[in-house]
N, C-alpha and C. Protein backbone atom coordinates (compact mmCIF):
# COMPACT_ATOMS: atom_id res chain seq x y z
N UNK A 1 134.70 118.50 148.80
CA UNK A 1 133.90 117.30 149.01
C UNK A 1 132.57 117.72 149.64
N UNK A 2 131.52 117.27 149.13
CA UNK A 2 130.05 117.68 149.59
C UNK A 2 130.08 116.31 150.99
N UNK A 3 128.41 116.61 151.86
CA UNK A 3 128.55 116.29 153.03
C UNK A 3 127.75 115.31 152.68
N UNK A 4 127.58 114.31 153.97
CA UNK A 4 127.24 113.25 153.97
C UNK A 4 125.56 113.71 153.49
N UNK A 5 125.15 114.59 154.21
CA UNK A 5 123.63 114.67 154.22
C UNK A 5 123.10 115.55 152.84
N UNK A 6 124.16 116.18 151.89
CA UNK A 6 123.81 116.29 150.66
C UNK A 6 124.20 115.37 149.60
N UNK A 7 125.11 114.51 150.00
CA UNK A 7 125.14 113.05 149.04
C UNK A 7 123.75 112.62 149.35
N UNK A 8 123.09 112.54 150.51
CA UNK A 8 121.90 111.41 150.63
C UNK A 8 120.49 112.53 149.54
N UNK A 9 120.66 113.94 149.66
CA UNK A 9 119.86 114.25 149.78
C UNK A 9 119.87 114.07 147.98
N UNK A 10 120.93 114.37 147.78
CA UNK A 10 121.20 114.05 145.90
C UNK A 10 120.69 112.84 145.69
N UNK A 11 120.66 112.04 146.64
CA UNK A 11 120.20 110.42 146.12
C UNK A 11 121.35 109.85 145.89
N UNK A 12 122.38 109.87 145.88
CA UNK A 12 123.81 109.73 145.87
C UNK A 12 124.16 109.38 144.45
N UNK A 13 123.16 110.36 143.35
CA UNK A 13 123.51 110.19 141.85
C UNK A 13 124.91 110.61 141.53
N UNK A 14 125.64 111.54 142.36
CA UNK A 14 126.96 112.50 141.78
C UNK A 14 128.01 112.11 142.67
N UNK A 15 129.06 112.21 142.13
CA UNK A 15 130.35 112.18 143.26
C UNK A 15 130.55 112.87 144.25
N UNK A 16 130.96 112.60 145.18
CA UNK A 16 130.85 112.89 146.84
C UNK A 16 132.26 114.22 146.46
N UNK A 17 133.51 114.05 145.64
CA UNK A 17 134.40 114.26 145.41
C UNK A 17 134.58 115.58 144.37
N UNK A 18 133.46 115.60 143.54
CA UNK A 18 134.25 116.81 142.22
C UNK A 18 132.32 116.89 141.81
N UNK A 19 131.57 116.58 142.43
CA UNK A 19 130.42 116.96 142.53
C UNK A 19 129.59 116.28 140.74
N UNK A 20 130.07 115.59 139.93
CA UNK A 20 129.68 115.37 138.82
C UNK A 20 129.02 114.18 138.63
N UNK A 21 128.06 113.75 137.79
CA UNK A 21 127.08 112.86 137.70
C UNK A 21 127.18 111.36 136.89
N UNK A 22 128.91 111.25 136.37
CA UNK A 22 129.48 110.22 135.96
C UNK A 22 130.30 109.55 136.64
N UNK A 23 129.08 108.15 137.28
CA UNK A 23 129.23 107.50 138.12
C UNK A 23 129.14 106.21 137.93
N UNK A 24 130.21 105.31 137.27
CA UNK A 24 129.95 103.80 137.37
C UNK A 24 129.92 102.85 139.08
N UNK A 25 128.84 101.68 139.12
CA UNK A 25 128.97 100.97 140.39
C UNK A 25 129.01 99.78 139.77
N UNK A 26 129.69 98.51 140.83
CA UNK A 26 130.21 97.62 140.81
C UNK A 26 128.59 96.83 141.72
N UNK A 27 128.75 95.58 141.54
CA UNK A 27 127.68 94.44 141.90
C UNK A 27 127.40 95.12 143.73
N UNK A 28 125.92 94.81 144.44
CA UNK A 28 126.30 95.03 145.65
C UNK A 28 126.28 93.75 146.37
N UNK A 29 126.77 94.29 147.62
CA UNK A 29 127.28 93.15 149.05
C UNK A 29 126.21 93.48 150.21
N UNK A 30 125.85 92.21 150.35
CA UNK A 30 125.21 92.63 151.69
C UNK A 30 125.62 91.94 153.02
N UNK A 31 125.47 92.41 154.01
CA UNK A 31 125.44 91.52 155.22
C UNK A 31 124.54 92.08 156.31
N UNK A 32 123.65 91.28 157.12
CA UNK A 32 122.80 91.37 158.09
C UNK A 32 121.99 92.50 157.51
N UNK A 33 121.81 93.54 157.93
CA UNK A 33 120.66 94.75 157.66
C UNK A 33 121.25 95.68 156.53
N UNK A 34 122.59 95.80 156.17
CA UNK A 34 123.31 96.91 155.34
C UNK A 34 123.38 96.03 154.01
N UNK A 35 123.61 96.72 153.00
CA UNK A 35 124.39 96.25 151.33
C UNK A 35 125.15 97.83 151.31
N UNK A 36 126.09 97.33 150.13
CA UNK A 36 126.92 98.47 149.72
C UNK A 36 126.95 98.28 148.07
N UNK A 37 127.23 99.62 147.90
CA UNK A 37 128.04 98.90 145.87
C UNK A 37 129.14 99.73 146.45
N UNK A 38 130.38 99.52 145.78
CA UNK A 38 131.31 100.04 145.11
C UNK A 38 131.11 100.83 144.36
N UNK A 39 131.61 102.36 144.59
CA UNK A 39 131.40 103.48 142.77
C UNK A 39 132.30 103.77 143.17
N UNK A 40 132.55 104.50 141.45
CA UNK A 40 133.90 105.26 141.31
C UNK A 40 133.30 106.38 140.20
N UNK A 41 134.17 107.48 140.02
CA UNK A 41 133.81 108.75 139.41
C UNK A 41 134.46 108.55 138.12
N UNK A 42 134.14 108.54 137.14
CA UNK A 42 134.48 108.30 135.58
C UNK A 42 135.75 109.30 135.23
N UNK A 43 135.29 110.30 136.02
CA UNK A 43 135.43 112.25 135.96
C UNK A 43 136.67 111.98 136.48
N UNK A 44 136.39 112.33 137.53
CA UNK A 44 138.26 112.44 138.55
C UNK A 44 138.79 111.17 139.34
N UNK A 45 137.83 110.10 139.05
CA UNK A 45 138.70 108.59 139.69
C UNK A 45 138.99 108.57 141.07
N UNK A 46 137.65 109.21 142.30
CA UNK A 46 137.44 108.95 143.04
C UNK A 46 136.51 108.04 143.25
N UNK A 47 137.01 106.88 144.33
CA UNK A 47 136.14 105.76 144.68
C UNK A 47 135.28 105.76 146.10
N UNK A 48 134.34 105.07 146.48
CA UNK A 48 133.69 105.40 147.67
C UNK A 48 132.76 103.92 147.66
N UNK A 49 132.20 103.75 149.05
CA UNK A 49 130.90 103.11 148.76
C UNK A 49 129.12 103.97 149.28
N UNK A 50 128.46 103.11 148.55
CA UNK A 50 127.01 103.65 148.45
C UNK A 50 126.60 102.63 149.82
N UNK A 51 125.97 103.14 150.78
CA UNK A 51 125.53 102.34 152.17
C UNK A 51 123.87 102.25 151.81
N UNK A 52 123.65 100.99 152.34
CA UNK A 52 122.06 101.40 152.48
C UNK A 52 121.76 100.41 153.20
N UNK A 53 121.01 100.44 154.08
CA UNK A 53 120.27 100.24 155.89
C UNK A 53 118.72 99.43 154.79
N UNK A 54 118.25 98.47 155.36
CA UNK A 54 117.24 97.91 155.90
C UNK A 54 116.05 98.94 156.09
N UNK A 55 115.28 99.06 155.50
CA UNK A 55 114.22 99.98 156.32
C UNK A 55 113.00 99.65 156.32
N UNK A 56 112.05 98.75 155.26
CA UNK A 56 110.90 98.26 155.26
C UNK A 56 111.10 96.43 154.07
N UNK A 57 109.92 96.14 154.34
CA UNK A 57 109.54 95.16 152.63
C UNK A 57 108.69 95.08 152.49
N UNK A 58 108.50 94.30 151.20
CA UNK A 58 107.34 94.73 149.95
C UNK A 58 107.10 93.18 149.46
N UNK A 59 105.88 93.15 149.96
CA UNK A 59 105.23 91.92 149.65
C UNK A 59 105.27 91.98 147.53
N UNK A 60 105.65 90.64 147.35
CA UNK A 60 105.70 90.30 145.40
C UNK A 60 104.15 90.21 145.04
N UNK A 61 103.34 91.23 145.59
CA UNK A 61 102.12 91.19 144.53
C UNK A 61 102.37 91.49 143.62
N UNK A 62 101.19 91.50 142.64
CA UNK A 62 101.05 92.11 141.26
C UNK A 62 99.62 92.65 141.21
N UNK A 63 99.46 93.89 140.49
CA UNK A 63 98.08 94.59 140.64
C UNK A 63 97.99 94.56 138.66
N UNK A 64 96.48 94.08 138.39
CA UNK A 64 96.22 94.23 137.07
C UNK A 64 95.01 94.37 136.89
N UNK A 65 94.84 95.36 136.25
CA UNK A 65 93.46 96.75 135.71
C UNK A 65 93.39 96.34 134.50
N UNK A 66 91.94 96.49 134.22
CA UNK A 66 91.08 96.08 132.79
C UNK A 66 90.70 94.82 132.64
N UNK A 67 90.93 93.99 133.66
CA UNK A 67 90.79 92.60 133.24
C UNK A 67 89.55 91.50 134.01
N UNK A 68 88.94 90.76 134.11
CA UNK A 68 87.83 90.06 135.16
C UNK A 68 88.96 88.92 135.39
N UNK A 69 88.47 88.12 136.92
CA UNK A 69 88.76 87.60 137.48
C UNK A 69 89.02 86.28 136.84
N UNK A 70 88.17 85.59 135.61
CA UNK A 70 87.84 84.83 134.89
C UNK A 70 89.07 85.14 134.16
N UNK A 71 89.85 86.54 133.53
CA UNK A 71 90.89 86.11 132.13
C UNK A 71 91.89 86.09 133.22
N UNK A 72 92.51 86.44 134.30
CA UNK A 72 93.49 86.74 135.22
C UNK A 72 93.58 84.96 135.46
N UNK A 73 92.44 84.08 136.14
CA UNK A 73 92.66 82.87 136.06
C UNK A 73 92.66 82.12 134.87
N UNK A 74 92.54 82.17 133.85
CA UNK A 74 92.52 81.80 132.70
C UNK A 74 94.29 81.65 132.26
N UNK A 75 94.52 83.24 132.26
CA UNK A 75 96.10 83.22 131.90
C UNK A 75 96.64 82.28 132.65
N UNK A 76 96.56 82.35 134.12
CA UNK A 76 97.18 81.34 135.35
C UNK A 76 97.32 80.16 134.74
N UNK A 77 96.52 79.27 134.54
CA UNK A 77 96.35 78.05 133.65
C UNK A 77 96.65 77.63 132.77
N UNK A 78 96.85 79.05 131.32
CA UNK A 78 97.86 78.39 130.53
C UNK A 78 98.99 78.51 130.89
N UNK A 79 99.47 79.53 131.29
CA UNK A 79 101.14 79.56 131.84
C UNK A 79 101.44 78.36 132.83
N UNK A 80 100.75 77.88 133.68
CA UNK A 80 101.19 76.60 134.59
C UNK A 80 101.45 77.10 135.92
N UNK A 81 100.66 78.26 136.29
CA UNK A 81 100.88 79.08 137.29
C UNK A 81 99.44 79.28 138.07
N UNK A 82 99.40 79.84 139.10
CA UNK A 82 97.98 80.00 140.37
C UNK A 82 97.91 81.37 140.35
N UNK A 83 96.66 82.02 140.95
CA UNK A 83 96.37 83.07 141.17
C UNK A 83 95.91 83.28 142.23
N UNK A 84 94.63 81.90 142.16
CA UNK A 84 93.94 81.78 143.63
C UNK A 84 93.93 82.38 144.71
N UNK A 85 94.69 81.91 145.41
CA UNK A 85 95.26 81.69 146.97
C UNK A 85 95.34 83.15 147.54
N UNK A 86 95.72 84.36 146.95
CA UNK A 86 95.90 85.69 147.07
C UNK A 86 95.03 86.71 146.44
N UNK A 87 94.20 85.79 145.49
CA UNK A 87 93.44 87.00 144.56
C UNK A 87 92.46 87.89 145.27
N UNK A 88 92.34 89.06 145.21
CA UNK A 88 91.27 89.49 145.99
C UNK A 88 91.04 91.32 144.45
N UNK A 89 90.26 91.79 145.27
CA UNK A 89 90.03 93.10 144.19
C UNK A 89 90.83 93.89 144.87
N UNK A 90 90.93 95.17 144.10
CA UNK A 90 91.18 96.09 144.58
C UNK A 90 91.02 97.32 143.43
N UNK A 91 90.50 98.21 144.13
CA UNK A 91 89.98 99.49 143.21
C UNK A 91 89.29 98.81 141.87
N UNK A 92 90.01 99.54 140.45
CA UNK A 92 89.43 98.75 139.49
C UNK A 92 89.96 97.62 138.74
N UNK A 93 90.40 96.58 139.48
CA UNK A 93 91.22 95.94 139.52
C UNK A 93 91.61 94.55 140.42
N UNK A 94 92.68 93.74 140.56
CA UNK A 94 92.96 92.67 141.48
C UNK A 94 94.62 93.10 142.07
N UNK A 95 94.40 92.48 142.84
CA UNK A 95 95.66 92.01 143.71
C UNK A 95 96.46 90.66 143.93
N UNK A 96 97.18 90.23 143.30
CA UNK A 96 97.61 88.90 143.54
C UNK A 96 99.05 88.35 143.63
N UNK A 97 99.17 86.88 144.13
CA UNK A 97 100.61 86.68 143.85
C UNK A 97 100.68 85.71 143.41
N UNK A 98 101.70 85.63 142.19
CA UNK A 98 101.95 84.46 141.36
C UNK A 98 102.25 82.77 142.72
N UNK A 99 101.35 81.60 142.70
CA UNK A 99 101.89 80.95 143.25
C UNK A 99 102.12 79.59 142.35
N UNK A 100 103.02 78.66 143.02
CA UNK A 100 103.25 77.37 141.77
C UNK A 100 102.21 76.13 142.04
N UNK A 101 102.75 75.56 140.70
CA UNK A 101 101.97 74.82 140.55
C UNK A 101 102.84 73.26 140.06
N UNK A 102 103.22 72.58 140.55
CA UNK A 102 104.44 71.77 139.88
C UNK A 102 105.89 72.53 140.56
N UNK A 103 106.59 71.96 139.33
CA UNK A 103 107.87 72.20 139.99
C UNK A 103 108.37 73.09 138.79
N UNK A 104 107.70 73.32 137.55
CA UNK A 104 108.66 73.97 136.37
C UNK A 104 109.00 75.28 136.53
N UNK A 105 108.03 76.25 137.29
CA UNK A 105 108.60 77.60 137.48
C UNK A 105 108.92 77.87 139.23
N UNK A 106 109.87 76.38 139.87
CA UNK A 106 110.09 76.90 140.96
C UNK A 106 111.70 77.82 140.98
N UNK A 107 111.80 79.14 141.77
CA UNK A 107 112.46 80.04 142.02
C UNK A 107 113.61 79.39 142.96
N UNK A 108 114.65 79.80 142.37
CA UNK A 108 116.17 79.64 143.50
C UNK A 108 116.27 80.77 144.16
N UNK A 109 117.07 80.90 145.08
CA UNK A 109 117.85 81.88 145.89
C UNK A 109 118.76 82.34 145.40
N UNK A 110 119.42 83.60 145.66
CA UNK A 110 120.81 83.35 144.86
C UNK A 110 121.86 82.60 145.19
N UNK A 111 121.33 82.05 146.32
CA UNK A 111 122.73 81.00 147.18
C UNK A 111 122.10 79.93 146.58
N UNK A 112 121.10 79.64 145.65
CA UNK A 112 120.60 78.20 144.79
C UNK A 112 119.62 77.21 145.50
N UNK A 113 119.31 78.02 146.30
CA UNK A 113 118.21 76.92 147.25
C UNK A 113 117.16 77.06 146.52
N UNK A 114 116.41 76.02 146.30
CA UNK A 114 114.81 75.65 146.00
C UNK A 114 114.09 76.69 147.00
N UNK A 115 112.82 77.48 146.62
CA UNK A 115 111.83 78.23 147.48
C UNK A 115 110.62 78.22 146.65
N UNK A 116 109.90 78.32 146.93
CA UNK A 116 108.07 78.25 147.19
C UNK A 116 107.77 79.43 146.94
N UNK A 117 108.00 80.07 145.23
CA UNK A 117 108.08 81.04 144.89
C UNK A 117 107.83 80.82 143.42
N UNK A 118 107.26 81.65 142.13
CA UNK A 118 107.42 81.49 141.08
C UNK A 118 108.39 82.39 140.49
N UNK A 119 109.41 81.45 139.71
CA UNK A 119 110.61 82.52 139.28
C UNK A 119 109.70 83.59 138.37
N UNK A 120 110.94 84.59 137.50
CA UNK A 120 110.64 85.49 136.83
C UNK A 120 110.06 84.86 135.37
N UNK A 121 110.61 83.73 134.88
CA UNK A 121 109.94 83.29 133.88
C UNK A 121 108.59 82.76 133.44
N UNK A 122 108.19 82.43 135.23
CA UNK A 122 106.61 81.90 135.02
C UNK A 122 105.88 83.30 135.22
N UNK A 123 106.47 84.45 136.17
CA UNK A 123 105.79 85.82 136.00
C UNK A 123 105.57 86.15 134.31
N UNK A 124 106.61 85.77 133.45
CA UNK A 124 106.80 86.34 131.82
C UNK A 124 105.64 85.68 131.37
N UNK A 125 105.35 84.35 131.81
CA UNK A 125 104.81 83.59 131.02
C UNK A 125 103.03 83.64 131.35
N UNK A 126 102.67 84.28 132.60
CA UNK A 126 101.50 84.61 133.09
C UNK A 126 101.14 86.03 132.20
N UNK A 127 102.18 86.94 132.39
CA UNK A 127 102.01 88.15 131.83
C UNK A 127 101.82 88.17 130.25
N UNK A 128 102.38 87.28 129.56
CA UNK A 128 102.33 87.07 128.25
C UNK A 128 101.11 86.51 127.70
N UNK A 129 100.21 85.87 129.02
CA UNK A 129 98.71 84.90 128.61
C UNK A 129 98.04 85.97 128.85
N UNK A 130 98.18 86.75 129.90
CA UNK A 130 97.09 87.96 129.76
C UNK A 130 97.32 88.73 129.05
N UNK A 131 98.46 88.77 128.45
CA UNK A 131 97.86 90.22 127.23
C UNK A 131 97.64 89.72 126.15
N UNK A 132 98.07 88.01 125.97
CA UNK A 132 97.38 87.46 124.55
C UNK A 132 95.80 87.72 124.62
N UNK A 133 95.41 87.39 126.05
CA UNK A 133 93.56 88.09 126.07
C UNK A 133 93.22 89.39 126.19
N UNK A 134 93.83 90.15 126.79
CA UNK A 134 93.51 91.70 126.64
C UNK A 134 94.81 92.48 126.88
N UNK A 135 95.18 92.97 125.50
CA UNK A 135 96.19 93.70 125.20
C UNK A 135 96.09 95.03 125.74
N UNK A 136 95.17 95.47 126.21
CA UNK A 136 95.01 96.63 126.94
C UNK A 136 95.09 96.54 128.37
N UNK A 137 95.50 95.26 129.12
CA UNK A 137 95.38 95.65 130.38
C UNK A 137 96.16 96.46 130.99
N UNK A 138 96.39 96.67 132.50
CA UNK A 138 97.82 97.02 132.71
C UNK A 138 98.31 96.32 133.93
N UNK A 139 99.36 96.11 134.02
CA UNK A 139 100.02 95.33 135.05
C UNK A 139 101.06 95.83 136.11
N UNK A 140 100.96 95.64 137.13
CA UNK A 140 101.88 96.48 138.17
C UNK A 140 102.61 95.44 138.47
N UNK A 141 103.99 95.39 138.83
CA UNK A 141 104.77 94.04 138.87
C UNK A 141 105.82 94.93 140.23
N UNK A 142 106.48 93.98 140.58
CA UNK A 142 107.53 94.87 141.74
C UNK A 142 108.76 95.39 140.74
N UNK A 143 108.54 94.93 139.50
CA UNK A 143 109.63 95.01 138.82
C UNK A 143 109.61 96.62 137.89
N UNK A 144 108.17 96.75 137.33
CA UNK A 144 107.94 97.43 136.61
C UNK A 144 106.58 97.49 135.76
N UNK A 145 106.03 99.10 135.87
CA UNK A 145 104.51 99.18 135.26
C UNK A 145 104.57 98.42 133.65
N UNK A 146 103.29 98.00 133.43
CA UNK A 146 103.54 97.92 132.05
C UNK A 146 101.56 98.10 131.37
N UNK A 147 101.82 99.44 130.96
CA UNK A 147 100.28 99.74 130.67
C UNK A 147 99.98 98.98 129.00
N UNK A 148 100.53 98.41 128.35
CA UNK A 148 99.90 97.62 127.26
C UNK A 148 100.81 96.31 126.99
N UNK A 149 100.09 95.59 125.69
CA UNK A 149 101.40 94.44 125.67
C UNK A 149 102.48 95.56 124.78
N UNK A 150 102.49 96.55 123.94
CA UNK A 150 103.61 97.17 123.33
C UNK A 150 104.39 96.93 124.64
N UNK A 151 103.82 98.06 125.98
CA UNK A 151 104.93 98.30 126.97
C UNK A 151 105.50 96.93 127.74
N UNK A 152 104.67 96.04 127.45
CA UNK A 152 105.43 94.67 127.76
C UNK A 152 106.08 94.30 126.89
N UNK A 153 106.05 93.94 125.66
CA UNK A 153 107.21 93.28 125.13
C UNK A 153 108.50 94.54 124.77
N UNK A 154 108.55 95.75 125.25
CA UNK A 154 109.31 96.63 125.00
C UNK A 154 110.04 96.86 126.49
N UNK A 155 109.42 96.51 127.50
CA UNK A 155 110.78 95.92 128.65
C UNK A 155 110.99 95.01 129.28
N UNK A 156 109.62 94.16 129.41
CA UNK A 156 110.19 92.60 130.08
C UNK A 156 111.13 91.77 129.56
N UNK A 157 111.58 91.87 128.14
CA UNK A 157 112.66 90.73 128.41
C UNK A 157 113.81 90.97 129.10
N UNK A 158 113.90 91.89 129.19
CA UNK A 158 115.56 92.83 129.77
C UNK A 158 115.29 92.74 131.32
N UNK A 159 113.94 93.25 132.20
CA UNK A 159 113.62 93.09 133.33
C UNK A 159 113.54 92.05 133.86
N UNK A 160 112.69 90.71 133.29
CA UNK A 160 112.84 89.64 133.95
C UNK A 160 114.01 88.53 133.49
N UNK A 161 114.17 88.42 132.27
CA UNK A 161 115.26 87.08 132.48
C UNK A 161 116.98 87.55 132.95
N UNK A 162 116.64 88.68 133.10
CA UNK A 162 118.26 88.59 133.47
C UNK A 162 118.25 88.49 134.80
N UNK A 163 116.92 88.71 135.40
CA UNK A 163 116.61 88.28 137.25
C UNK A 163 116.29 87.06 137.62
N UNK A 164 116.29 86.29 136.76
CA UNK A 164 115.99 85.02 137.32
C UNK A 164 116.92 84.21 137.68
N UNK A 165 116.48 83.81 138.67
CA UNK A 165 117.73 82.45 139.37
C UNK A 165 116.63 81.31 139.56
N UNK A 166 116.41 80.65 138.52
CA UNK A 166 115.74 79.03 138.68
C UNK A 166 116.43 77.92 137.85
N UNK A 167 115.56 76.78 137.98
CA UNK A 167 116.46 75.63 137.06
C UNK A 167 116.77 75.95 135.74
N UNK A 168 116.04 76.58 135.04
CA UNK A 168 116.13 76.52 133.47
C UNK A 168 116.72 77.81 132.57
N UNK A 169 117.31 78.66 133.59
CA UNK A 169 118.43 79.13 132.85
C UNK A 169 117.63 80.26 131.87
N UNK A 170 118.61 81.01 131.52
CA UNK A 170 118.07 81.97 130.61
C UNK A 170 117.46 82.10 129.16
N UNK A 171 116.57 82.17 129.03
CA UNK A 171 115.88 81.71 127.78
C UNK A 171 115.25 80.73 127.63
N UNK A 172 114.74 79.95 128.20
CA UNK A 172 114.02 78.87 127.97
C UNK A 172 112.34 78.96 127.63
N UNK A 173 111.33 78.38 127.28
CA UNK A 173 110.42 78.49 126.29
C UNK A 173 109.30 77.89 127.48
């Protein structure tokens, strides 16, 4: 069995147990500052959990290069979404956070509470107006880079709707 401080240092990709890199995990749990998953070893059918501590957070900006301030609010508007309130520059580029506008892209919790947040579908639907105007931009999301619309429509649907927890459910238009 390898040690605690070379599981961490592996990133805890391999089994603690027979040292091998076929590793299924189960949903995680959290409480107060810790979450865990459940893994188990495919290999020799040792089980364990993965710990992980609290250590910083990360404000839900979004950073997007190639674009003026004018198509960034533009997209905002057709999607039914804000930019405003947060927009500022940065390098060659902006800084912003999706905010709402109405009630159609408001975000649940996963415990289902209403929050003052735009789910993942009004992020799809902002991201989808700016690259109908410039297919070359690029977009930094907390979720994932996406340097053209190819690299957007080749991972956002998989990234955002299966993260969303709002009223309208998966797939909606």
């Amino acid at each position: 069995m390898i040690s605690q401080a070379e599981y961490v240092a592996r990133q805890g990709s391999s089994c603690p147990e027979c040292g091998r890199e076929d590793v299924d995990g189960g949903p995680f749990t959290s409480e107060g500052c810790e979450a865990w998953q459940a893994l188990v070893c495919l290999s020799c059918g040792f089980s364990w959990f993965d710990v992980f501590e609290r250590s910083r957070y990360e404000v839900e900006d979004m950073i997007a290069r190639g674009v003026t301030q004018e198509q960034l609010e533009q997209a905002a508007t057709e999607a039914g979404v804000d930019v405003g309130r947060r927009l500022r520059p940065e390098g060659r580029g902006f800084r912003f956070t999706l905010s709402l506008i109405g009630e159609r892209y408001r975000r649940r919790s996963h415990r289902g509470r209403r929050i003052a947040a735009v789910c993942y579908h009004g992020h799809y639907a902002f991201m989808e107006a700016l690259f109908r105007q410039v297919p070359t931009a690029v977009i930094v999301s907390a979720l994932a880079r996406y340097d053209s619309v190819e690299s957007f429509r080749r991972k956002a649907p998989a990234s955002y709707d299966e993260a969303c927890f709002c009223e309208m459910g998966s797939g909606h238009d």
